[in-house]
C-alpha atoms as a PDB file:
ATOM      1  CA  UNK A   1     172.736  85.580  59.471  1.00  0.00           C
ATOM      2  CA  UNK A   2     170.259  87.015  57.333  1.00  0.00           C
ATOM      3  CA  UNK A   3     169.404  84.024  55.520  1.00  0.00           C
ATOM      4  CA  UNK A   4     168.669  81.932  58.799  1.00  0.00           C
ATOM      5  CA  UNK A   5     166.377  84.535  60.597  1.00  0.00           C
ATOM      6  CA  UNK A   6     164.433  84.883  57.613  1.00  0.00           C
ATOM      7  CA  UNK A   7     164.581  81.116  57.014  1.00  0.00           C
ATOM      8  CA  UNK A   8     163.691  80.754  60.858  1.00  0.00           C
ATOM      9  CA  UNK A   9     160.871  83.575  61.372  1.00  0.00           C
ATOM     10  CA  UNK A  10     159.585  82.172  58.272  1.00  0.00           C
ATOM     11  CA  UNK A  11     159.242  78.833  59.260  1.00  0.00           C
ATOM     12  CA  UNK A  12     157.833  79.404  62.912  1.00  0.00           C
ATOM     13  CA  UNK A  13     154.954  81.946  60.909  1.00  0.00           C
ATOM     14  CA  UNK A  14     154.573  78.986  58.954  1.00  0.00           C
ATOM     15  CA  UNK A  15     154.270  76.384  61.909  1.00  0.00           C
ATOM     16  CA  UNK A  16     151.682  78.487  63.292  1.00  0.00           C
ATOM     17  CA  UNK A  17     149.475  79.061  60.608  1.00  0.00           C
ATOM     18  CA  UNK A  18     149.192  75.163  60.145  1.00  0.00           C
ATOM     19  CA  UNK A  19     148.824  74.327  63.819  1.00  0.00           C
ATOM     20  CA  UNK A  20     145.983  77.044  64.327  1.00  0.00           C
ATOM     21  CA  UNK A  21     144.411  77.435  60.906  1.00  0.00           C
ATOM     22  CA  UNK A  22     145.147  74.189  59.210  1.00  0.00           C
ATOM     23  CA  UNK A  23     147.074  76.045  56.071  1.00  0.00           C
ATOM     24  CA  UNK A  24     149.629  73.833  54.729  1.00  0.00           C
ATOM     25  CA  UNK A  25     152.282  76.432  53.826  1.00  0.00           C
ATOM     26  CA  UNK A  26     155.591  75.892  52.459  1.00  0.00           C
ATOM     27  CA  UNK A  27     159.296  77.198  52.771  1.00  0.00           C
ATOM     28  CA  UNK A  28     160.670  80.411  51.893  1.00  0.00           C
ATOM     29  CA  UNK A  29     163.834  80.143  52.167  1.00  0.00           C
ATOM     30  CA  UNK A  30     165.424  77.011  50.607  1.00  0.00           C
ATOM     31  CA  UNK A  31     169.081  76.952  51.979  1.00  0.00           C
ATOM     32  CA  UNK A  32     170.823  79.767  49.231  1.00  0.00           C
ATOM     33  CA  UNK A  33     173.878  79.974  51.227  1.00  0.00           C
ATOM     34  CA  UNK A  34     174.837  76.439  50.937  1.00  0.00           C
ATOM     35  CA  UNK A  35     173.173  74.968  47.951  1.00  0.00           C
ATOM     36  CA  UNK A  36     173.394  77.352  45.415  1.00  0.00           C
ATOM     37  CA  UNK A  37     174.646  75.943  41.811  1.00  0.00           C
ATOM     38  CA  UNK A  38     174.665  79.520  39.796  1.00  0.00           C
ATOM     39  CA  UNK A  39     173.842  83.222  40.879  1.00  0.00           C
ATOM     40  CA  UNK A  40     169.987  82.580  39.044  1.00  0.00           C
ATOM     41  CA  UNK A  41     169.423  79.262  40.999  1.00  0.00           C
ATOM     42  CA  UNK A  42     170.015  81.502  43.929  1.00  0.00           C
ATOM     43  CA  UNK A  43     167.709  84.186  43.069  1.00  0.00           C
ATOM     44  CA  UNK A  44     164.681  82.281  41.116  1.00  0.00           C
ATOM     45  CA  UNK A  45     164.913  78.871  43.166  1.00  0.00           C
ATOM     46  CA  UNK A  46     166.375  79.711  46.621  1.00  0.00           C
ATOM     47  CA  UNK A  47     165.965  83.084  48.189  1.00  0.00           C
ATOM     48  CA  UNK A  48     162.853  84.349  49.255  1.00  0.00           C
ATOM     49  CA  UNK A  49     160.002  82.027  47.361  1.00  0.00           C
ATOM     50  CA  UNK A  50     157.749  84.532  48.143  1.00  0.00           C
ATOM     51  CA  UNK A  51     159.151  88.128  46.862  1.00  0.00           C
ATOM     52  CA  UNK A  52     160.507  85.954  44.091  1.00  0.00           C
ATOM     53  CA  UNK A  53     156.763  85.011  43.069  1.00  0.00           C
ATOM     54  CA  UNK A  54     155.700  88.424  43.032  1.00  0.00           C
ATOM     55  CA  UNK A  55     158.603  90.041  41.235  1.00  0.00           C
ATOM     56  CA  UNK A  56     158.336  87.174  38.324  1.00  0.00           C
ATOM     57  CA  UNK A  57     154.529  87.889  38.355  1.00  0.00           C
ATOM     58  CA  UNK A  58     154.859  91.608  38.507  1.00  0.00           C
ATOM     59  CA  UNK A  59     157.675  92.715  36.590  1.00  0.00           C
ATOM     60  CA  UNK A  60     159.702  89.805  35.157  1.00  0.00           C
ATOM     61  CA  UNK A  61     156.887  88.786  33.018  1.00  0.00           C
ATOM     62  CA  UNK A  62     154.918  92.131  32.224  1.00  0.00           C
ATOM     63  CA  UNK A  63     158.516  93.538  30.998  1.00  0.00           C
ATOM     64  CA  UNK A  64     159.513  90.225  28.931  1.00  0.00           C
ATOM     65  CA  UNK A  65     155.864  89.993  27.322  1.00  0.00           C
ATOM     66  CA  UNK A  66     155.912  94.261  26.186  1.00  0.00           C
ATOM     67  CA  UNK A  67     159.440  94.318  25.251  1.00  0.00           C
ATOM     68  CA  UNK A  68     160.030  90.220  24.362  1.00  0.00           C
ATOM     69  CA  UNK A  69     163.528  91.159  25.829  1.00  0.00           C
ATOM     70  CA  UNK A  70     164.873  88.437  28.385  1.00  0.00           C
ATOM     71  CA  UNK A  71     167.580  90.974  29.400  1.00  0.00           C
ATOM     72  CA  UNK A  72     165.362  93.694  29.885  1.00  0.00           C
ATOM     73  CA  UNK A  73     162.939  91.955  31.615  1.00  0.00           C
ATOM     74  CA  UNK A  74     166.159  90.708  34.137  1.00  0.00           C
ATOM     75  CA  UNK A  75     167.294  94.413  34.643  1.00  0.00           C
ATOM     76  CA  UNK A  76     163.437  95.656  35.478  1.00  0.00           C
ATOM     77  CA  UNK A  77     162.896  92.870  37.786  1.00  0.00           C
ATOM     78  CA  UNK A  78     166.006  93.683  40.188  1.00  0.00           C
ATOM     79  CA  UNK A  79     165.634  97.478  39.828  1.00  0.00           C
ATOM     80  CA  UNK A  80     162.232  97.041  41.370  1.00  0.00           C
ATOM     81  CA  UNK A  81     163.254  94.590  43.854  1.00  0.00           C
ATOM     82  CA  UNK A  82     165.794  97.351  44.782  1.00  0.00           C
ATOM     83  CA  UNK A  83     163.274  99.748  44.884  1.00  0.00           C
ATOM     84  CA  UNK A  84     160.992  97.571  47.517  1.00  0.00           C
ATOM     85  CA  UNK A  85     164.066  97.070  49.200  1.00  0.00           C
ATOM     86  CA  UNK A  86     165.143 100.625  49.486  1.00  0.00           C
ATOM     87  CA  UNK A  87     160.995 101.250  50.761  1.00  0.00           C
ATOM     88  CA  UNK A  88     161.260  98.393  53.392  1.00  0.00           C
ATOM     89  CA  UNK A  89     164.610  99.462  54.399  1.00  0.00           C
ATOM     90  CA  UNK A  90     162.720 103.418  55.147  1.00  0.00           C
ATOM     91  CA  UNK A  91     160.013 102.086  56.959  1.00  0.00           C
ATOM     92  CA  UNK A  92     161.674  99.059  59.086  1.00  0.00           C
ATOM     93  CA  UNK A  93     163.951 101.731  60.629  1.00  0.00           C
ATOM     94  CA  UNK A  94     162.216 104.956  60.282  1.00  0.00           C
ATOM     95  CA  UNK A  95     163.304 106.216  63.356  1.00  0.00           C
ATOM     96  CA  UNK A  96     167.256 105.743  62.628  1.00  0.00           C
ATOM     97  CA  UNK A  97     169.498 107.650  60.503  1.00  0.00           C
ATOM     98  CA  UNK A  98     168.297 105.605  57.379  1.00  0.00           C
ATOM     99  CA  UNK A  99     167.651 107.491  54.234  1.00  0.00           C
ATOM    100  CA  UNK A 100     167.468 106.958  50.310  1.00  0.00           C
ATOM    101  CA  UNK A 101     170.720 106.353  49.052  1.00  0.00           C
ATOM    102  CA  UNK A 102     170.496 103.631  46.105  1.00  0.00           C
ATOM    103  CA  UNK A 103     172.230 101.193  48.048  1.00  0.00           C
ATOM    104  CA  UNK A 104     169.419  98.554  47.468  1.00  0.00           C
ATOM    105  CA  UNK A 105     169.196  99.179  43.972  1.00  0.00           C
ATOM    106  CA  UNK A 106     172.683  98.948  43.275  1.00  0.00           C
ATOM    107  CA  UNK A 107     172.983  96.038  45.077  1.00  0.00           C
ATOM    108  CA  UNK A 108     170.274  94.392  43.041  1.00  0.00           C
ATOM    109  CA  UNK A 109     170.862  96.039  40.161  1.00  0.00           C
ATOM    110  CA  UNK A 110     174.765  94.173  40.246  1.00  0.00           C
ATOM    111  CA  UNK A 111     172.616  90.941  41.002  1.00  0.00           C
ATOM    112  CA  UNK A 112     170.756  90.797  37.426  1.00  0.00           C
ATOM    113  CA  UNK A 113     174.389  91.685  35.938  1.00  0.00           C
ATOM    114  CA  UNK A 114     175.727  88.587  37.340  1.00  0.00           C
ATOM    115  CA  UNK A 115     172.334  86.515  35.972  1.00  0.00           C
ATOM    116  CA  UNK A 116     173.012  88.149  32.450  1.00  0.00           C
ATOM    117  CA  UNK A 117     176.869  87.241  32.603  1.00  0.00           C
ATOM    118  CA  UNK A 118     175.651  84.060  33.765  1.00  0.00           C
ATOM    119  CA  UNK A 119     172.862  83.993  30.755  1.00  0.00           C
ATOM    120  CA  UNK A 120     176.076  84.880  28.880  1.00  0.00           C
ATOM    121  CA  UNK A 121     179.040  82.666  29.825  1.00  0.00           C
ATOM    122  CA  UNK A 122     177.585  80.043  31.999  1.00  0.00           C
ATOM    123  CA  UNK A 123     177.623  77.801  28.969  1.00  0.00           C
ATOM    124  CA  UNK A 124     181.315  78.205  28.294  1.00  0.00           C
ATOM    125  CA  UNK A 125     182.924  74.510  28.839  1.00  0.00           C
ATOM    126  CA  UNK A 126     184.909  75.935  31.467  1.00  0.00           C
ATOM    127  CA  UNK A 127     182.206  76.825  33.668  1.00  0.00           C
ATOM    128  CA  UNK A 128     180.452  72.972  32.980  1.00  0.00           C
ATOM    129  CA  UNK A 129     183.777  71.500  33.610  1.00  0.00           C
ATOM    130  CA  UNK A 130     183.411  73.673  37.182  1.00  0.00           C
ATOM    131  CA  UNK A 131     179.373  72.605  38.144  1.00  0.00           C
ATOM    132  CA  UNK A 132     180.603  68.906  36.951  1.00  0.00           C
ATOM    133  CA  UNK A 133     183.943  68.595  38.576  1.00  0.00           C
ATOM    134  CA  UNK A 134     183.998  71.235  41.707  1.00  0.00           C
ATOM    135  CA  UNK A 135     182.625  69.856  44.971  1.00  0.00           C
ATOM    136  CA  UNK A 136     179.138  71.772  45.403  1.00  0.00           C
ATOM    137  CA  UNK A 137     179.944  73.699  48.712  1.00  0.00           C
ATOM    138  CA  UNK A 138     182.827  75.228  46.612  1.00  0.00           C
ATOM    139  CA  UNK A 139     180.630  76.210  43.837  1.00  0.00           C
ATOM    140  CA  UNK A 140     178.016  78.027  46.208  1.00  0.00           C
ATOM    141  CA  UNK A 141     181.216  79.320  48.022  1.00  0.00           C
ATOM    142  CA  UNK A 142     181.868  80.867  44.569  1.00  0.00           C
ATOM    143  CA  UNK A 143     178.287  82.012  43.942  1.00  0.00           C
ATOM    144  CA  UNK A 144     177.612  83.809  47.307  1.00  0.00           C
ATOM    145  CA  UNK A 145     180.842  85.489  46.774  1.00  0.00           C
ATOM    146  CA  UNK A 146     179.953  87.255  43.184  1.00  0.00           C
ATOM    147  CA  UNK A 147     177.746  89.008  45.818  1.00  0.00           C
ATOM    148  CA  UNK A 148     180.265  90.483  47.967  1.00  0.00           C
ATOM    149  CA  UNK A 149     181.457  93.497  46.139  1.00  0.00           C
ATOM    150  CA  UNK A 150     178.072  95.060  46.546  1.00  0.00           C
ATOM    151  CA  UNK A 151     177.098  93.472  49.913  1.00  0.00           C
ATOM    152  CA  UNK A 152     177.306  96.000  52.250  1.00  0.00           C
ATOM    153  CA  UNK A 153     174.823  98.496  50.521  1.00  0.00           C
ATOM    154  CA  UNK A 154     172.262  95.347  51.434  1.00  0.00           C
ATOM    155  CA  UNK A 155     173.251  94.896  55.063  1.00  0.00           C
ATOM    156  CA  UNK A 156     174.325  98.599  55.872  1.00  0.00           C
ATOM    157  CA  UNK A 157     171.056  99.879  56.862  1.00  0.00           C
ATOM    158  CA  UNK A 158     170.253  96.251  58.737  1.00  0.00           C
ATOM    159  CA  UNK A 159     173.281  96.675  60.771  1.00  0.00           C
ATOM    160  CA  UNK A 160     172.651 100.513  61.088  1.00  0.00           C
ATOM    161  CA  UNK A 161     169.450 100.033  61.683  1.00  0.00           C
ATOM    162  CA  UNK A 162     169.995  97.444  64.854  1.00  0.00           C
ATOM    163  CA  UNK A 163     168.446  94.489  63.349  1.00  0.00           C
ATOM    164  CA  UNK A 164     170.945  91.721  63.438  1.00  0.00           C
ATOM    165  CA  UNK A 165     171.443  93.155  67.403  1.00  0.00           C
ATOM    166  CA  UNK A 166     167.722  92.379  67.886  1.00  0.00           C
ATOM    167  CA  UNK A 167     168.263  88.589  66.041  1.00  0.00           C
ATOM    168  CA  UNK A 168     170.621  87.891  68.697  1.00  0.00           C
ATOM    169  CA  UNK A 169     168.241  88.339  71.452  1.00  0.00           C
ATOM    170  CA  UNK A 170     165.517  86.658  69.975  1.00  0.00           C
ATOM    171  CA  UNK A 171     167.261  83.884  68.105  1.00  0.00           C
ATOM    172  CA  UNK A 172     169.503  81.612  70.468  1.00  0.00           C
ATOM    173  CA  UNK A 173     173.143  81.673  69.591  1.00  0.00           C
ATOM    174  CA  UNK A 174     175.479  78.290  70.183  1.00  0.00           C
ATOM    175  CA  UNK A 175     178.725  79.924  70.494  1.00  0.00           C
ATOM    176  CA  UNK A 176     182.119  77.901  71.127  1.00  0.00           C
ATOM    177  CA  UNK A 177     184.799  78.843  72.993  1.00  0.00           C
ATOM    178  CA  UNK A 178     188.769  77.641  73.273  1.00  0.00           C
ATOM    179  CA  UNK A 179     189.197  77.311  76.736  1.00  0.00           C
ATOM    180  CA  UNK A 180     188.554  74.390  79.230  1.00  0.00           C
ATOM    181  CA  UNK A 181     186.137  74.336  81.649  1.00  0.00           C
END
């Protein structure tokens, strides 16, 4: 749900700005949750274009040129995306219940694990045979899910915090139903 408002908001912004100001823009969001090949195309080519561009431009590559450590420079990136996350998440619902816990950063900070496992193993002819042989809605099935053991410290404070409540109203919702009419 999280993936289509953003995906959604994003693209009506972007609508917008090109009808009223001429900007071409571009998308955002480009499908993660069903085109996904590997836990990094999901993170440096599908999610979020435009946090991603920042985060590579302001601490993947500082990190990597100081410390010429690819690993390093994977770690420092997600630690700070938790960080913005953790900020966003305090501000967005300031007046809930929401505090600091290092949800965010945990959850990001298990996301570059899986990139350096992935840096790791994904070469392994196992894993080929899989992205060769493995219909590609499987595969993302698999990628999305190396997410879920940390999920909910990403989506507690959205849920907490009433935003996927608000998406409902504003977002229209085809819902089917069982019985005849």
């Amino acid at each position: 749900m999280l993936s289509i408002s953003l995906s959604q908001s994003t693209t009506s912004i972007s609508l917008l700005y090109n009808v009223l100001y001429g900007y071409q823009t571009y998308q955002v969001v480009l499908n993660p949750m069903l085109r996904s090949k590997s836990p990094s195309d999901f993170w440096s080519r599908r999610w979020n274009m435009v946090v991603h561009k920042g985060l590579k431009n302001g601490a993947y590559k500082p990190v990597r040129k100081y410390t010429n450590s690819r690993v390093l420079a994977v770690l420092a990136t997600f630690v700070v995306s938790g960080i913005i996350h953790e900020y966003v998440n305090l501000v967005l619902f300031f007046d809930r219940d929401i505090q600091f816990e290092w949800k965010q950063i945990l959850f990001f900070s298990w996301n570059g694990m899986l990139i350096l496992l992935e840096y790791a193993i994904g070469g392994l002819p196992m894993f080929q045979w899989i992205s060769k042989n493995v219909p590609s809605f499987l595969v993302t099935a698999m990628v999305v899910s190396t997410a879920l053991p940390f999920a909910h410290f990403f989506t507690a404070d959205w849920i907490k915090g009433g935003y996927f409540d608000a998406v409902m109203i504003a977002e229209p919702l085809v819902m089917c139903s069982s019985s005849s009419l």
